[in-house]
Protein backbone atom coordinates (compact mmCIF):
# COMPACT_ATOMS: atom_id res chain seq x y z
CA UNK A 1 -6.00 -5.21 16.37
CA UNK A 2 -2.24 -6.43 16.02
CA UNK A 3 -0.85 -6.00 12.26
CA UNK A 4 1.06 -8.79 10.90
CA UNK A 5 0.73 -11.49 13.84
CA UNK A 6 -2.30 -13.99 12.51
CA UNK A 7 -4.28 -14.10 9.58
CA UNK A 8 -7.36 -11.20 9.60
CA UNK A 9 -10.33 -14.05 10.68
CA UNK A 10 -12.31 -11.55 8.08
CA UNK A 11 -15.05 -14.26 7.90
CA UNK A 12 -17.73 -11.73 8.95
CA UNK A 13 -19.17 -8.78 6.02
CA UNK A 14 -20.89 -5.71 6.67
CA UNK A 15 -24.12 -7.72 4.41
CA UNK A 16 -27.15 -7.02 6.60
CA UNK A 17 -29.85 -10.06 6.07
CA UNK A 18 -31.69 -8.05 4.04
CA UNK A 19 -28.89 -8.01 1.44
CA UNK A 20 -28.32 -11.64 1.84
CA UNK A 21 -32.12 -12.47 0.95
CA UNK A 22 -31.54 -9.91 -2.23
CA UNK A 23 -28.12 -12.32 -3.52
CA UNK A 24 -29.92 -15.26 -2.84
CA UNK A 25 -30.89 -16.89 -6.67
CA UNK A 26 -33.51 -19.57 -6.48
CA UNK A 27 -34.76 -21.23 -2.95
CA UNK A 28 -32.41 -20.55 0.07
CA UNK A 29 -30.20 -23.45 1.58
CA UNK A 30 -31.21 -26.31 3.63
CA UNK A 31 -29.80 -28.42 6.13
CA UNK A 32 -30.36 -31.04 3.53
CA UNK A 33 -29.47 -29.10 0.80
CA UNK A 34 -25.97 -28.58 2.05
CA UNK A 35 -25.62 -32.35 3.41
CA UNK A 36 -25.96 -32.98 0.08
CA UNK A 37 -23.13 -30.22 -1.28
CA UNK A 38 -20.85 -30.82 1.19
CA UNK A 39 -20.71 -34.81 0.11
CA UNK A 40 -20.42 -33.76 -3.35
CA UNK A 41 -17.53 -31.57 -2.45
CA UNK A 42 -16.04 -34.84 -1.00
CA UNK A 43 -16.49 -34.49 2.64
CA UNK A 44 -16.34 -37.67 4.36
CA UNK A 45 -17.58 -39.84 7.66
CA UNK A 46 -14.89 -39.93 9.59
CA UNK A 47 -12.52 -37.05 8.56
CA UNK A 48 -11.17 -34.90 10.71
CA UNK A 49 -11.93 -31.46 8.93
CA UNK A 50 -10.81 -27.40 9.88
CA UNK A 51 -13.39 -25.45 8.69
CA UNK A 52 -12.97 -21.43 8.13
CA UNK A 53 -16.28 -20.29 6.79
CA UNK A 54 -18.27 -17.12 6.45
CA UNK A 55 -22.22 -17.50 6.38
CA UNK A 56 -23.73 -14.70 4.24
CA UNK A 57 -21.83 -16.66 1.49
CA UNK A 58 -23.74 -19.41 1.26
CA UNK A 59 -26.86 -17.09 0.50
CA UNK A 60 -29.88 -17.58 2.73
CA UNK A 61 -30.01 -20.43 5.05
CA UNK A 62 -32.94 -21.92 6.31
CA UNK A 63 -31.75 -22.24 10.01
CA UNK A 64 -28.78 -20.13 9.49
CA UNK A 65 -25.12 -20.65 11.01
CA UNK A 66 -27.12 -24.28 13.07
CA UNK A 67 -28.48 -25.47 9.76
CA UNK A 68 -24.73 -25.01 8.14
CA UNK A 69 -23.11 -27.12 11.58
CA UNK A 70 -25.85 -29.81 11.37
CA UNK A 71 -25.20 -30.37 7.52
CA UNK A 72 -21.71 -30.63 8.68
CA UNK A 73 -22.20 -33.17 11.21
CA UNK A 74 -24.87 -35.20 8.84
CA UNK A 75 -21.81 -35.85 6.59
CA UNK A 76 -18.91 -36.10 9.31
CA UNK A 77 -20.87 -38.53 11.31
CA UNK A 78 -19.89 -38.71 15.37
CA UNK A 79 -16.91 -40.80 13.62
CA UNK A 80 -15.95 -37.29 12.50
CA UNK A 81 -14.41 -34.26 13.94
CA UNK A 82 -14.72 -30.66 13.33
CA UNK A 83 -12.54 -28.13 14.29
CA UNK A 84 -12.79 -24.24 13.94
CA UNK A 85 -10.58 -21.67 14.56
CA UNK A 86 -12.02 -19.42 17.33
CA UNK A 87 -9.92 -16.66 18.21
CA UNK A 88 -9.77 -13.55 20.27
CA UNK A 89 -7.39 -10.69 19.15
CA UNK A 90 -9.19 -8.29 20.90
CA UNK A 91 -7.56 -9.92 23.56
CA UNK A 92 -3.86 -8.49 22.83
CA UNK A 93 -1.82 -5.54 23.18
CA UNK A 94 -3.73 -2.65 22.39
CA UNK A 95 -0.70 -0.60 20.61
CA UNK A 96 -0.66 -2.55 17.84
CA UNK A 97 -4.27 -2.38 17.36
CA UNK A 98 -5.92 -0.97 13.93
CA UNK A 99 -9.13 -2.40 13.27
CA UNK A 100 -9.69 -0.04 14.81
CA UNK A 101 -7.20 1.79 17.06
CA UNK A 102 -7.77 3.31 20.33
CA UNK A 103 -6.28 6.19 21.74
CA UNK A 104 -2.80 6.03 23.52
CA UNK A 105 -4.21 7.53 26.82
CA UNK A 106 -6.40 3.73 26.75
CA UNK A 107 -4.10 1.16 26.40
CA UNK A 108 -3.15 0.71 29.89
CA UNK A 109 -6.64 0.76 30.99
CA UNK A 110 -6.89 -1.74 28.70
CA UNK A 111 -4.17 -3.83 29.75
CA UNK A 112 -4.94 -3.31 33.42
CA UNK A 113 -8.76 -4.55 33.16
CA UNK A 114 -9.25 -6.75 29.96
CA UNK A 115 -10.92 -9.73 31.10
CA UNK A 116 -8.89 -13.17 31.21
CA UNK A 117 -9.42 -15.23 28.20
CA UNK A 118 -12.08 -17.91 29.49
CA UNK A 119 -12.94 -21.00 27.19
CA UNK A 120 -16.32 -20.79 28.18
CA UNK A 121 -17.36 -17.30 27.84
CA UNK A 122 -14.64 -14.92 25.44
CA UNK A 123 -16.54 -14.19 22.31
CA UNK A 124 -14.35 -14.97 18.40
CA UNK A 125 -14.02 -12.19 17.13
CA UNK A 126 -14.24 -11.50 13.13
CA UNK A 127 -14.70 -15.41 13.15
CA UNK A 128 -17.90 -15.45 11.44
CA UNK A 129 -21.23 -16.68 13.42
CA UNK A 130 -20.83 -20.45 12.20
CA UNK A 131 -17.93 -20.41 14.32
CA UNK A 132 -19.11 -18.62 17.15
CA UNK A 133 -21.98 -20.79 17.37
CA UNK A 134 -19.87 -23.67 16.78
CA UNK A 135 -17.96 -22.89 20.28
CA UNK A 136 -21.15 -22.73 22.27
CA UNK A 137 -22.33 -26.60 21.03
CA UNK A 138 -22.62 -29.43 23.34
CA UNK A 139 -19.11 -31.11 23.66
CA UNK A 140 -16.85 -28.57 21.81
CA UNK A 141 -14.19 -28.68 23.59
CA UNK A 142 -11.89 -25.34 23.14
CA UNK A 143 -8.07 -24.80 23.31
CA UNK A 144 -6.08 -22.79 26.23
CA UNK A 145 -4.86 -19.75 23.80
CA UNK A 146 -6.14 -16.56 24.83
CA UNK A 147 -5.70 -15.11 21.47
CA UNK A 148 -5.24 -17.75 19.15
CA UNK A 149 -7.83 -20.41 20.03
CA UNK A 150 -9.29 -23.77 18.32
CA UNK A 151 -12.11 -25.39 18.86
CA UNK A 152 -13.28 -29.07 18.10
CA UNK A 153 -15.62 -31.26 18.84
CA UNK A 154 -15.72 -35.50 17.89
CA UNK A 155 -13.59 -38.55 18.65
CA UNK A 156 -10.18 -36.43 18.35
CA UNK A 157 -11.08 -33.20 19.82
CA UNK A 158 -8.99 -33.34 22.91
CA UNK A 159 -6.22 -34.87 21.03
CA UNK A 160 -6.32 -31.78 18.56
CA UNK A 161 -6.86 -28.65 21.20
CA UNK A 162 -4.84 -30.18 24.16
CA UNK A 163 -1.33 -28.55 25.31
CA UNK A 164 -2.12 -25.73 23.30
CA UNK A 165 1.78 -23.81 23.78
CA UNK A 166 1.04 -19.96 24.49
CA UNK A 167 4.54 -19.34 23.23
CA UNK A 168 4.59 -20.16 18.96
CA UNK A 169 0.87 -20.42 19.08
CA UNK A 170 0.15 -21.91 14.97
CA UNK A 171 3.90 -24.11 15.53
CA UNK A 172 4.36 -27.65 16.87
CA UNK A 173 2.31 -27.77 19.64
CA UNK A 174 -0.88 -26.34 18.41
CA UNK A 175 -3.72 -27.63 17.01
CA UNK A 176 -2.86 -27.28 13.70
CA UNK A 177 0.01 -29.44 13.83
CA UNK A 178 -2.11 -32.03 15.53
CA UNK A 179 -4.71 -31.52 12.61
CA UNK A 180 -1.33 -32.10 10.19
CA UNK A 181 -0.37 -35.44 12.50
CA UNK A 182 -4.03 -36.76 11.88
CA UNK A 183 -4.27 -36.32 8.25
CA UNK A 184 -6.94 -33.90 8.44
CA UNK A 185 -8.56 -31.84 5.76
CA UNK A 186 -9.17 -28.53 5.21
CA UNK A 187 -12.75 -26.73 3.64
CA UNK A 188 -12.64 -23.39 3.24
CA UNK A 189 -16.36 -22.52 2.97
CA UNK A 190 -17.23 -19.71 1.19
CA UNK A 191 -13.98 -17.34 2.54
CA UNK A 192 -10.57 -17.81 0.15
CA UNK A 193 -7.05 -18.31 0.52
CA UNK A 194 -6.60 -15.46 3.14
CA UNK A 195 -8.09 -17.13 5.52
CA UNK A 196 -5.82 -20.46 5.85
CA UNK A 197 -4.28 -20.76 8.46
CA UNK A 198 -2.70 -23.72 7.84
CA UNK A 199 -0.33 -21.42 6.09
CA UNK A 200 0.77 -20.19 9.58
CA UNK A 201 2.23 -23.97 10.82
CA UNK A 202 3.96 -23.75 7.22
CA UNK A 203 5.46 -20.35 8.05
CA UNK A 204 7.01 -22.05 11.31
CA UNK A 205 8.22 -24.84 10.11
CA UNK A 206 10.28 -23.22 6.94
CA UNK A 207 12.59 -20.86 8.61
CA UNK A 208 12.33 -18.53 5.83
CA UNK A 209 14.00 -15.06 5.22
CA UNK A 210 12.29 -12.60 6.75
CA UNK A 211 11.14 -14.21 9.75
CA UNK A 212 11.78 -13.28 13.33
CA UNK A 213 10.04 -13.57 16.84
CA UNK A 214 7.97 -10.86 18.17
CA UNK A 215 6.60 -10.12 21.92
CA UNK A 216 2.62 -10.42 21.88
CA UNK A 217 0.53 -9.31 25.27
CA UNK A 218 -2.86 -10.82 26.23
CA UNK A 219 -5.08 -11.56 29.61
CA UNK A 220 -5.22 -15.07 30.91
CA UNK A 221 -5.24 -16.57 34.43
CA UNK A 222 -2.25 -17.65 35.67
CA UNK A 223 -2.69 -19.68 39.06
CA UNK A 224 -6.22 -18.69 39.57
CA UNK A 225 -5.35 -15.15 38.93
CA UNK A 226 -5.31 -12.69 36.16
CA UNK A 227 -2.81 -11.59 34.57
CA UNK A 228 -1.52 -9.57 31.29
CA UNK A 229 0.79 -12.23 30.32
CA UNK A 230 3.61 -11.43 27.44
CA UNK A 231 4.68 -14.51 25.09
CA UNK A 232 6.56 -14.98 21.95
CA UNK A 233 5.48 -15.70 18.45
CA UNK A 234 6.63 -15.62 15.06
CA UNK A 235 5.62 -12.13 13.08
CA UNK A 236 3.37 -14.14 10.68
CA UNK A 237 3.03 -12.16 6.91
CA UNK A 238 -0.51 -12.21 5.77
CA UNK A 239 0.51 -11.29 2.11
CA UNK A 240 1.63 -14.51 1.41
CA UNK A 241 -1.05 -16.19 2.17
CA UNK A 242 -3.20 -15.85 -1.25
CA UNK A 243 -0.21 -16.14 -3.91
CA UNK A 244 0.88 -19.72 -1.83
CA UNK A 245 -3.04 -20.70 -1.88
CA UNK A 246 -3.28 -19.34 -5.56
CA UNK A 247 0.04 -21.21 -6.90
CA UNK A 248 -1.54 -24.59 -4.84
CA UNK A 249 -4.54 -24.19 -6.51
CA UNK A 250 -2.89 -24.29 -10.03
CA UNK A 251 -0.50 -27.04 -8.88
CA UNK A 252 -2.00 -29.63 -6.00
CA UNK A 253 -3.79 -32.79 -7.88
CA UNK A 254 -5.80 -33.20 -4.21
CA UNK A 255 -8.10 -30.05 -4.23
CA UNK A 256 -11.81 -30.00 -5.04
CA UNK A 257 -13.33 -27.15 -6.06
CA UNK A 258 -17.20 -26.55 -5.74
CA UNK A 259 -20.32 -25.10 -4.71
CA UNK A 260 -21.72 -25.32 -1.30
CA UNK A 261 -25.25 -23.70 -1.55
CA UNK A 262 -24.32 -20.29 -3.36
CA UNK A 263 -20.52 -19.85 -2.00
CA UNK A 264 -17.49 -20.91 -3.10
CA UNK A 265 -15.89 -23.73 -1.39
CA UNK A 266 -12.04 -25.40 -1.38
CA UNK A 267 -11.49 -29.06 0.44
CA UNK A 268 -7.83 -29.93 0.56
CA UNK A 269 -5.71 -32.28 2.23
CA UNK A 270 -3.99 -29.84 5.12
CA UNK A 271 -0.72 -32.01 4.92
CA UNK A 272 -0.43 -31.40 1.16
CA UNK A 273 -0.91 -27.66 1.63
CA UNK A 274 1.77 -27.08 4.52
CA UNK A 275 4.34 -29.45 2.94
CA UNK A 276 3.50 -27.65 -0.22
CA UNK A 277 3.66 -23.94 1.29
CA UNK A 278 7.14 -24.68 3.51
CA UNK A 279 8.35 -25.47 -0.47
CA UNK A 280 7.52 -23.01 -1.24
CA UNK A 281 8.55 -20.25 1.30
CA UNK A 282 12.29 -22.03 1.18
CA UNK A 283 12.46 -22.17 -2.20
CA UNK A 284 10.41 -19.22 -4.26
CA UNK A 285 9.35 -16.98 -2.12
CA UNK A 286 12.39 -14.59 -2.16
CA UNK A 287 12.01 -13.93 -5.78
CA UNK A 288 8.51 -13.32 -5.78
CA UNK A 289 7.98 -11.45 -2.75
CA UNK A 290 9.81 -9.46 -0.53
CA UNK A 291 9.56 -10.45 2.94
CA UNK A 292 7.87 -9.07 5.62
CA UNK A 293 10.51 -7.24 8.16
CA UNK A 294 8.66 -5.14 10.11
């Protein structure tokens, strides 16, 4: 898939269940269990949280990725809203593609016939199952990006995923600047730094060295038709985004740092972490890492 453009979703691991059972130490996780984590983390009624999560992580769950989103929605209460990122790079330019490749001879068979991104019906891909399962609940309500989608569901859901722009897809008028607008949080649940992609609405709002727009294809329906539609974006650098999450850690009074079931978790305020990454892309990244030209 495209190099470069988003962070690598790389919620999902090659564990088979078997292997999960075999890392599991003590009793395997509950729905009340992680109710009971997640409040000790410091998730709240009411908040309006972006989850990025990987399942096999948390050990064995009674109930699995549904047990994980009820905990979720014992402690958000309907005053809550979740949001999950929920997109669909296999729905892009096949050129670019690596993970894996294809040959050369396919990619305009593949441009001619990949299906139009639907909100109903394209699968996430390397999302992780709690957030494919997340965009098939009763009222989740899912953003128009046919690569770069967001889904929420609760009290601001259509405020967060509405007038998602095609063009600058993590910038101003996406849902992560909406999440930024409502003070939201952030939990990354059992998956690290790389996965933020809060760091991407940082990277558009610095203007940093290094950065530059690049072309990106995907399928969508235009007028009640398909069509392989070509938009800008902003060539996003993925090896920034654990050194900024790593110096945050060290530096951000805000963070909590726990244990939901067996996995590693992070809750931050997402406002803290962008105004603290666009600091720091203006003002250290150049003499810690070169920036990404390609």
């Amino acid at each position: 898939m495209p190099a470069k453009i988003h962070a690598r979703a790389a919620h999902a691991t090659n564990m088979t269940e078997q292997d999960v059972v075999n890392s599991t130490k003590g009793l395997p996780a509950t729905i009340e269990s992680l109710t009971k984590d997640l409040i000790d983390l410091g998730v709240k009624p009411g908040m309006t949280l972006l989850v990025h999560s990987s399942l096999s992580s948390l050990g064995w769950v009674v109930g699995g990725a549904q047990a994980v989103l009820m905990g979720l929605g014992n402690v958000l209460t309907e005053s809550g809203t979740l949001v999950m990122p929920t997109f669909t790079d296999s729905n892009g330019e096949p050129s670019g593609w690596s993970k894996p490749p294809v040959p050369e001879p396919w990619w305009q068979v593949i441009r001619d016939h990949m299906p139009a991104y639907d909100p109903d019906l394209s699968p996430t891909r390397e999302m992780g199952i709690i957030s494919e399962t997340f965009r098939k609940m009763p009222g989740v309500l899912r953003s128009s990006h046919p690569e770069l989608s967001f889904a929420a569901r609760g009290p601001l859901s259509e405020a967060i995923i509405d007038n998602h722009s095609l063009w600058y897809s993590l910038g101003e008028k996406s849902p992560l600047a909406r999440i930024y607008e409502h003070n939201g949080w952030v939990l990354l649940l059992g998956v690290g730094y790389g996965n933020n992609t809060s760091m991407h609405l940082a990277e558009y709002r610095a203007n940093a060295p290094g950065y530059h727009e690049v072309k990106i294809s995907a399928a969508m329906m235009v007028e009640g038709r398909r069509e392989w539609v070509t938009y800008k974006n902003i060539n996003y650098n993925e090896d920034l985004l654990v050194p900024v999450g790593e110096d945050f850690d060290r530096e951000c009074p805000d963070i909590r740092i726990g244990k939901v079931a067996q996995a590693s978790a992070r809750l931050f305020p997402q406002r803290a972490f962008v105004d603290f990454a666009i600091d720091w892309l203006k003002n250290r990244m150049p003499d810690r890492i070169k920036p990404y030209k390609s």
